[in-house]
N, C-alpha and C. Protein backbone atom coordinates (compact mmCIF):
# COMPACT_ATOMS: atom_id res chain seq x y z
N UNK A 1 13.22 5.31 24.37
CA UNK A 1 12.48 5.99 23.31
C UNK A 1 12.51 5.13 22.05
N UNK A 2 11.26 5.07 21.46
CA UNK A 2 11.07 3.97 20.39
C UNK A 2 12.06 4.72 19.22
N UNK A 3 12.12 3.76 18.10
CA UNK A 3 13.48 4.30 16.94
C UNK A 3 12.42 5.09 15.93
N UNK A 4 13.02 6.27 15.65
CA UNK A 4 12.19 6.91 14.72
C UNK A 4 11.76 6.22 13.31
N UNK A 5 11.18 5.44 12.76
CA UNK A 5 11.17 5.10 12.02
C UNK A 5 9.92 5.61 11.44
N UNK A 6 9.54 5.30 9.62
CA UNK A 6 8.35 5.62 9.49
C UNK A 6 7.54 5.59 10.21
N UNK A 7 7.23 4.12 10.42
CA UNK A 7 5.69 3.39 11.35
C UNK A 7 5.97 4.39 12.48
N UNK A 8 6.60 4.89 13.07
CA UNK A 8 6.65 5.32 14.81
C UNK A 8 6.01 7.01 14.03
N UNK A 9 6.48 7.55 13.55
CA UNK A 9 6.77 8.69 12.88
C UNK A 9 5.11 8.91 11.87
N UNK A 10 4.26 8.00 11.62
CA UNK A 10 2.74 8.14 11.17
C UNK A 10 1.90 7.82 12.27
N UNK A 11 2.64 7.26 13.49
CA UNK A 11 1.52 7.08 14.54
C UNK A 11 1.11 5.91 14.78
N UNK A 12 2.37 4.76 14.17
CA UNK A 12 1.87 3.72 14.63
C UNK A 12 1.34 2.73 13.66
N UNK A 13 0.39 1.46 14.48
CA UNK A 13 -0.78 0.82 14.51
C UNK A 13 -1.75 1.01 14.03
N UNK A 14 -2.52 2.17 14.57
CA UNK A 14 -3.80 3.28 14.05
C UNK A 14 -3.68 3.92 13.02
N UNK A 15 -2.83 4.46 13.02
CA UNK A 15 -2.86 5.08 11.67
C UNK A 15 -2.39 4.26 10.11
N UNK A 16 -1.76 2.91 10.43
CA UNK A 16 -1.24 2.23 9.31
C UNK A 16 -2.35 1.79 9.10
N UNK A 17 -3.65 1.56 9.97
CA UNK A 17 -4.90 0.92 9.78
C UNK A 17 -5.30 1.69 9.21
N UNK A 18 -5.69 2.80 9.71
CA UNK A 18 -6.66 3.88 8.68
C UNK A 18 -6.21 4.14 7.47
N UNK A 19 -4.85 4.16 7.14
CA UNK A 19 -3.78 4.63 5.86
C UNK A 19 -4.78 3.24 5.08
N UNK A 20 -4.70 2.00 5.42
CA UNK A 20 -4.94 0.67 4.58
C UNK A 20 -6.82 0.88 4.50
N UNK A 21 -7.29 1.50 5.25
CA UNK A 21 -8.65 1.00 5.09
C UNK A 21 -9.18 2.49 4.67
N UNK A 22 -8.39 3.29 4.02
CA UNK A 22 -8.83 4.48 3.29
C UNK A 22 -8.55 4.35 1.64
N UNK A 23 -7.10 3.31 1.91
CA UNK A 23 -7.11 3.43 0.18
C UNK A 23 -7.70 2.51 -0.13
N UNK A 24 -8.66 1.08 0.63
CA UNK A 24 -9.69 0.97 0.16
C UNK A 24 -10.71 1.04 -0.22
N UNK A 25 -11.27 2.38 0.61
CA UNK A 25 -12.12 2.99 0.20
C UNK A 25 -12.27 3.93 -0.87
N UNK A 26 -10.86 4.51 -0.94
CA UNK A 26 -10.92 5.21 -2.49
C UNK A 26 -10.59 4.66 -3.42
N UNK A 27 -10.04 3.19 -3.36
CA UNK A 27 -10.00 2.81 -4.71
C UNK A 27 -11.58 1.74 -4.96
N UNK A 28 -12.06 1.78 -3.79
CA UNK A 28 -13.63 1.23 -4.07
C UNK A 28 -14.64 2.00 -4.90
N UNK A 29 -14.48 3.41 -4.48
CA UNK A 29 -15.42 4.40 -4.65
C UNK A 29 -15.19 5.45 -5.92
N UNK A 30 -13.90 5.90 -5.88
CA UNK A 30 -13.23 6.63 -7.07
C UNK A 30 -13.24 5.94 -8.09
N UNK A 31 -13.86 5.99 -9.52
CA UNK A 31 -13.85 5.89 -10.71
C UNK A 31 -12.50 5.57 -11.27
N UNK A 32 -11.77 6.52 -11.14
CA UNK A 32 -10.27 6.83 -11.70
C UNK A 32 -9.08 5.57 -10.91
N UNK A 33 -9.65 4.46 -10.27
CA UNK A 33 -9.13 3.64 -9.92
C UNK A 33 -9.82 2.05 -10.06
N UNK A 34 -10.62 2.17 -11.00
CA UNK A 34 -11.39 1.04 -11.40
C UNK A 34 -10.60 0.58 -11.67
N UNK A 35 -9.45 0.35 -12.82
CA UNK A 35 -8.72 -0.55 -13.27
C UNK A 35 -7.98 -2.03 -12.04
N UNK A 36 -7.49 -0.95 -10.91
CA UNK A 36 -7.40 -1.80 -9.73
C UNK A 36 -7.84 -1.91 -9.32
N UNK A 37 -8.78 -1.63 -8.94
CA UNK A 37 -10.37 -2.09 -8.27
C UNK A 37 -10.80 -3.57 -8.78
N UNK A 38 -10.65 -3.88 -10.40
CA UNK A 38 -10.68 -5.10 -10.96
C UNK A 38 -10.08 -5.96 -10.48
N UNK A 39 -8.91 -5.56 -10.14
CA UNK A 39 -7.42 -6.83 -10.10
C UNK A 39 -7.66 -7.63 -8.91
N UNK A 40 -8.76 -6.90 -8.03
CA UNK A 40 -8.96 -7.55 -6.72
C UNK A 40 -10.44 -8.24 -6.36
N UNK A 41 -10.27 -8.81 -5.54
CA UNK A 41 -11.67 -9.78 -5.02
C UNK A 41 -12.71 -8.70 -4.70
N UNK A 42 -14.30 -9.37 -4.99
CA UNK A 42 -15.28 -8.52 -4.41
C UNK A 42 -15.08 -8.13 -3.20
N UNK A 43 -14.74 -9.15 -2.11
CA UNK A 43 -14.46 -8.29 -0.54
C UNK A 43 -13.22 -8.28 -0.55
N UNK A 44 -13.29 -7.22 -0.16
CA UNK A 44 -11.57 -6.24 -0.29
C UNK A 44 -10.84 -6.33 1.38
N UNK A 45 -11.50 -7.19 2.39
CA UNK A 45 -11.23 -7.45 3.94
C UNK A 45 -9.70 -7.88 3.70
N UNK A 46 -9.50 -9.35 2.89
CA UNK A 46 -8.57 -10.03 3.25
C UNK A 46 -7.03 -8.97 2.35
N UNK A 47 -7.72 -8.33 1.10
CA UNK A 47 -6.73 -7.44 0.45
C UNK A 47 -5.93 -6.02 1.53
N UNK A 48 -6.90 -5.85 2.14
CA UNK A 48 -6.70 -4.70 3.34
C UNK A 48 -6.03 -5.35 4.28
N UNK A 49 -6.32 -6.78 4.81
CA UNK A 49 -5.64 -7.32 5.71
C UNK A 49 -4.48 -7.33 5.96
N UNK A 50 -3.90 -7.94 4.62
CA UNK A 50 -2.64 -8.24 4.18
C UNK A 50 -1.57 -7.12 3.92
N UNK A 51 -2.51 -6.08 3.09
CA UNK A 51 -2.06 -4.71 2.83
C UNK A 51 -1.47 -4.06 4.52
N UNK A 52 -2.05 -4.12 5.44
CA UNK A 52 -1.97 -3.78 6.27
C UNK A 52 -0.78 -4.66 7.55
N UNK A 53 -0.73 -5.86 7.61
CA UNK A 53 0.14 -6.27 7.53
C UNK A 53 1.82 -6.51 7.18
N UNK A 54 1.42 -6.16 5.39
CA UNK A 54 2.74 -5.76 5.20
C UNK A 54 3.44 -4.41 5.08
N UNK A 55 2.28 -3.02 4.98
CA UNK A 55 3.20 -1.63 6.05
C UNK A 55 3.58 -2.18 7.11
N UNK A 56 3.12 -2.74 7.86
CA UNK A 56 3.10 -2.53 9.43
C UNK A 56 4.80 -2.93 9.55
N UNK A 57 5.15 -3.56 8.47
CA UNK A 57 6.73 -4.30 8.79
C UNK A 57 7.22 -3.56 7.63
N UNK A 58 7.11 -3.01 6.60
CA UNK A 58 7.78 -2.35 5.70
C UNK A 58 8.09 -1.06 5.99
N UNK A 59 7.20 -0.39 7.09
CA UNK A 59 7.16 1.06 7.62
C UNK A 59 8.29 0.89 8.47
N UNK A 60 8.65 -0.29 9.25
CA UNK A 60 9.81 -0.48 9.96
C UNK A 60 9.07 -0.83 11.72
N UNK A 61 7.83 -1.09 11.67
CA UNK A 61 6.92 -1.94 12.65
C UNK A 61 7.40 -3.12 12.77
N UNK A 62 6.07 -3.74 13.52
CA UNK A 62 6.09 -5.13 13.65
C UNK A 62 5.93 -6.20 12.06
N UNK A 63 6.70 -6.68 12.17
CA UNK A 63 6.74 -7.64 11.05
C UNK A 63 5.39 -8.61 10.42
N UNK A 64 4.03 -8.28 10.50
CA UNK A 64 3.08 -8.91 10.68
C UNK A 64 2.82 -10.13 9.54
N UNK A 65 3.24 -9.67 8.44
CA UNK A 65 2.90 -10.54 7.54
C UNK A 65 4.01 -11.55 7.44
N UNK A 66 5.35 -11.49 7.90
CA UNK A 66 6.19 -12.33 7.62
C UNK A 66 5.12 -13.56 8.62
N UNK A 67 5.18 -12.68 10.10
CA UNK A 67 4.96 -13.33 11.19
C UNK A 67 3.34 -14.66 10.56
N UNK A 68 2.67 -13.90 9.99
CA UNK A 68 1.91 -14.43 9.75
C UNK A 68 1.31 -15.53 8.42
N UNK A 69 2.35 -14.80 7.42
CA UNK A 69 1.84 -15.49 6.00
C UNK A 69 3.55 -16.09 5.26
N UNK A 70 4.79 -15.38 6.26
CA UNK A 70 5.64 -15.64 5.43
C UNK A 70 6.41 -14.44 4.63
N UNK A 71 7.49 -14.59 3.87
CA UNK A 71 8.42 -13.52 2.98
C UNK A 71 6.78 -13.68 2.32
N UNK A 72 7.11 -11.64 1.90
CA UNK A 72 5.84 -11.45 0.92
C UNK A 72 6.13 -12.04 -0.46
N UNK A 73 7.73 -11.49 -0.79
CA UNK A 73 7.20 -12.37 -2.28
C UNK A 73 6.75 -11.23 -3.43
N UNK A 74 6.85 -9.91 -3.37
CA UNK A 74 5.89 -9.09 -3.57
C UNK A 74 5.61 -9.66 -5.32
N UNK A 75 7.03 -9.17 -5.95
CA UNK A 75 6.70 -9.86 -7.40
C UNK A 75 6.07 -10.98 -8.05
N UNK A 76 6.14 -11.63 -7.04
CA UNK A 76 6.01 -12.96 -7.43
C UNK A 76 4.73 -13.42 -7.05
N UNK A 77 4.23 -13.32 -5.63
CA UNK A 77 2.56 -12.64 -5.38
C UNK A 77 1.69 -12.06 -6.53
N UNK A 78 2.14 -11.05 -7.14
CA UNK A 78 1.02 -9.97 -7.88
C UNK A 78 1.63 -11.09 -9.70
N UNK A 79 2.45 -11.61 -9.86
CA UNK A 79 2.50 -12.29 -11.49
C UNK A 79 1.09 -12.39 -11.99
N UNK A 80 0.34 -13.30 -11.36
CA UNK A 80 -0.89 -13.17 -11.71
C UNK A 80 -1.84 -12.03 -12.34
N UNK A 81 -1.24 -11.29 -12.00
CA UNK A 81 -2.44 -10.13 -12.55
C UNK A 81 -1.22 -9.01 -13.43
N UNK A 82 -1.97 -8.42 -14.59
CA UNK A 82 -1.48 -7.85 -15.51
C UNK A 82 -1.12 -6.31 -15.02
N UNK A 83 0.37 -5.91 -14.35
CA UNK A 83 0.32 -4.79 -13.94
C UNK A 83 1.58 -4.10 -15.11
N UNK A 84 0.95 -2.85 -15.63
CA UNK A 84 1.50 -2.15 -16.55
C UNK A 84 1.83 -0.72 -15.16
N UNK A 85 2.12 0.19 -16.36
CA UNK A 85 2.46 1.56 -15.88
C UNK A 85 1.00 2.51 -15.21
N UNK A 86 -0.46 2.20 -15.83
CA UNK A 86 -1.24 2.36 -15.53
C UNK A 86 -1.79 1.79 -14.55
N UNK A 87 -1.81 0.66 -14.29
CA UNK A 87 -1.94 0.31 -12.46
C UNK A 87 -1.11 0.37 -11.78
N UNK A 88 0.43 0.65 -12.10
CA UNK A 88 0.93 0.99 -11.26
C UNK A 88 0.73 3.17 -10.49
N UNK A 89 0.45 3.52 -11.63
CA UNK A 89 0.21 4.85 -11.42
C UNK A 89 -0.95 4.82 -10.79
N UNK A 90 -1.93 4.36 -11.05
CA UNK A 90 -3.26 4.26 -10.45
C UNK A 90 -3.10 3.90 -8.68
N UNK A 91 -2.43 2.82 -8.69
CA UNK A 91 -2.20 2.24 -7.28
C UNK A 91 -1.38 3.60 -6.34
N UNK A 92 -0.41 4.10 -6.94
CA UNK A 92 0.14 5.20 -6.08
C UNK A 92 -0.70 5.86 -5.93
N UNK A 93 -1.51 6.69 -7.30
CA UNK A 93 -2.28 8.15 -6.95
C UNK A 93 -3.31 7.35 -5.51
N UNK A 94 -4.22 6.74 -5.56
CA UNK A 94 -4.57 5.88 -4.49
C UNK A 94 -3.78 6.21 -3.18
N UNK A 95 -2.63 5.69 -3.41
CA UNK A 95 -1.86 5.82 -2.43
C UNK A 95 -1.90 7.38 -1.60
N UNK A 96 -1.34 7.96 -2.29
CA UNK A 96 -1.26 9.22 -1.88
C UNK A 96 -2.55 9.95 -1.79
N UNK A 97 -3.49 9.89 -2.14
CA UNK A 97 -4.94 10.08 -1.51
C UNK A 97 -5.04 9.93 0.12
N UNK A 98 -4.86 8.73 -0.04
CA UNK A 98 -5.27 7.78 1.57
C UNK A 98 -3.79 8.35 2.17
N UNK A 99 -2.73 8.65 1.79
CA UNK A 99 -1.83 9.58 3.08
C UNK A 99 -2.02 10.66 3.08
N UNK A 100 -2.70 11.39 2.24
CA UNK A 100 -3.56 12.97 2.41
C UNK A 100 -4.23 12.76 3.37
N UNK A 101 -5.48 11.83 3.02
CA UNK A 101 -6.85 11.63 4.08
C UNK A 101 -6.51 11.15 5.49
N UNK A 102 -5.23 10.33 5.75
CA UNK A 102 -4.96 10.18 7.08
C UNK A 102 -4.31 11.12 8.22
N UNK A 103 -3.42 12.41 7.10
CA UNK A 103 -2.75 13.15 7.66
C UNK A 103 -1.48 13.27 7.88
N UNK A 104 -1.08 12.30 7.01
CA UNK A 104 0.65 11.90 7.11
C UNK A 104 0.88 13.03 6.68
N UNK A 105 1.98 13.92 7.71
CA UNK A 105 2.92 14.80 7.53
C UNK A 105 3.74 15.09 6.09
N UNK A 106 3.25 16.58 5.19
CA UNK A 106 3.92 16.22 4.06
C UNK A 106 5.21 16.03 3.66
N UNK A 107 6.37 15.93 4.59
CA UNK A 107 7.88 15.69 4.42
C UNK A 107 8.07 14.11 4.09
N UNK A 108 6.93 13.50 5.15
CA UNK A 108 7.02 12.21 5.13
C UNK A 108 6.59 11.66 4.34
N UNK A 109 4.97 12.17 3.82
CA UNK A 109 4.73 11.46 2.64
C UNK A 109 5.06 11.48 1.36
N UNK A 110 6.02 12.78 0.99
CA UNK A 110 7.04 12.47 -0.20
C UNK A 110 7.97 11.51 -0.21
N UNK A 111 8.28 11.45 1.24
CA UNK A 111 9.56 10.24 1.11
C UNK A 111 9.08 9.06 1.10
N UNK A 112 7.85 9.00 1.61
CA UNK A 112 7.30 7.66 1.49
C UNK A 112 6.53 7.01 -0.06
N UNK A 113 6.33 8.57 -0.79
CA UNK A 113 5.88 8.42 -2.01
C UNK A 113 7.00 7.65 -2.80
N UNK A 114 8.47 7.99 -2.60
CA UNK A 114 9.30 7.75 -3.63
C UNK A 114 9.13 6.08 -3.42
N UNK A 115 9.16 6.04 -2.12
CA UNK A 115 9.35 4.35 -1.81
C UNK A 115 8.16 3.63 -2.52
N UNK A 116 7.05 3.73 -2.01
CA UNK A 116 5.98 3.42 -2.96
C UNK A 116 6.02 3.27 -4.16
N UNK A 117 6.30 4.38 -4.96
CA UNK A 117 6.44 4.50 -6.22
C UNK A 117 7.65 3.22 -6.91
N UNK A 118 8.72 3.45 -6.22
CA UNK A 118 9.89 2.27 -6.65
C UNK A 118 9.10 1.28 -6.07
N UNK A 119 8.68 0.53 -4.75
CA UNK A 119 8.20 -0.90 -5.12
C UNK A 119 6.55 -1.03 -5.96
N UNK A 120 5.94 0.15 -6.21
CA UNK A 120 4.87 -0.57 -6.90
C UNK A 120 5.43 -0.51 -8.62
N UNK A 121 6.66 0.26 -8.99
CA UNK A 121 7.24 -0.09 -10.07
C UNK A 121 8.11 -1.68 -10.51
N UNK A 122 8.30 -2.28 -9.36
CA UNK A 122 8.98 -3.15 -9.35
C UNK A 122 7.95 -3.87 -9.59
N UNK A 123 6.56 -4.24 -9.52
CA UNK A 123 5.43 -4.88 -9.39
C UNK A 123 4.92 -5.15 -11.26
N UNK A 124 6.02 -3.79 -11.72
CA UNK A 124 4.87 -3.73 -13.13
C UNK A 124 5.69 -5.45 -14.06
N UNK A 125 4.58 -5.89 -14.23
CA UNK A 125 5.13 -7.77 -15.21
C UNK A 125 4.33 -7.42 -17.02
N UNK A 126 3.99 -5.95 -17.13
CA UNK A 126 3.22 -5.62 -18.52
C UNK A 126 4.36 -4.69 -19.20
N UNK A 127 4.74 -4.64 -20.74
CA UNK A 127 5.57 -3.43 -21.14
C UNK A 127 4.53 -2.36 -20.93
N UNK A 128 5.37 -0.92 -21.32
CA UNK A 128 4.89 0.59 -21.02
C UNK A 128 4.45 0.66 -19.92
C-alpha cells in the first residue's frame, strides 16, 4: 500500500495536474490576480510545467523537478521579481481557488494551505 502522503491522498498525478492547470487559469482570467499574472511570461505552459513538477515532489510524489531541472532554489529562483505581502496573498488566494475547483478534501486543504502560505511567505524579497 502506497505511503499516505499528500500527493497519494489528492489523487495523485491527475489531480496535481489539474490543481496546476486551474490556478492557471484563475490567475489568467480573475482580475484580483493580475498583479501575478504580471510577474509571469505571456505563455504560462512552461510556468505550469514547472509548477507542476515541483508539487509533484513537494506533495511527497515523484521528485520531478529535481529529476529534471535540479534543487528548486525556490528563493533564489523568484529574486528577480518583486514579491511583497500582496503577491504573496494573491498567489495563495489563487491557490486555494484551484484546491476548491479540483476538490481537494477540506481537512487537507487547510493543511496544505498553512504549507503554502509559509513557503509562498518565504518567497516575499519586498518589505510589508
Amino acid at each position: 500500500m502506497p505511503e499516505a502522503t499528500p500527493y497519494t491522498l489528492i489523487g495523485g498525478e491527475t489531480t496535481v495536474a489539474r490543481l496546476c492547470q486551474r490556478f492557471y487559469e484563475l490567475m489568467e482570467t480573475v482580475p484580483q490576480f493580475a498583479t501575478i499574472r504580471a510577474l509571469h511570461p505571456a505563455d504560462l505552459q512552461s510556468s505550469r510545467d514547472k509548477l507542476f513538477m515541483f508539487l509533484s515532489g513537494w506533495l511527497g510524489g515523484p521528485d520531478l523537478y529535481v529529476q529534471n531541472i535540479g534543487h528548486p532554489m525556490l528563493r533564489r529562483r523568484h529574486l528577480p521579481f518583486a514579491i511583497g505581502e500582496a503577491e504573496r496573498d494573491q498567489w495563495v488566494a489563487c491557490m486555494v481557488l484551484a484546491m476548491e475547483g479540483v476538490g481537494i478534501e477540506e481537512a487537507l486543504r487547510q493543511k496544505l494551505l498553512a504549507s503554502f502560505f509559509s513557503t509562498a511567505d518565504f518567497m516575499r524579497n519586498q518589505p510589508g
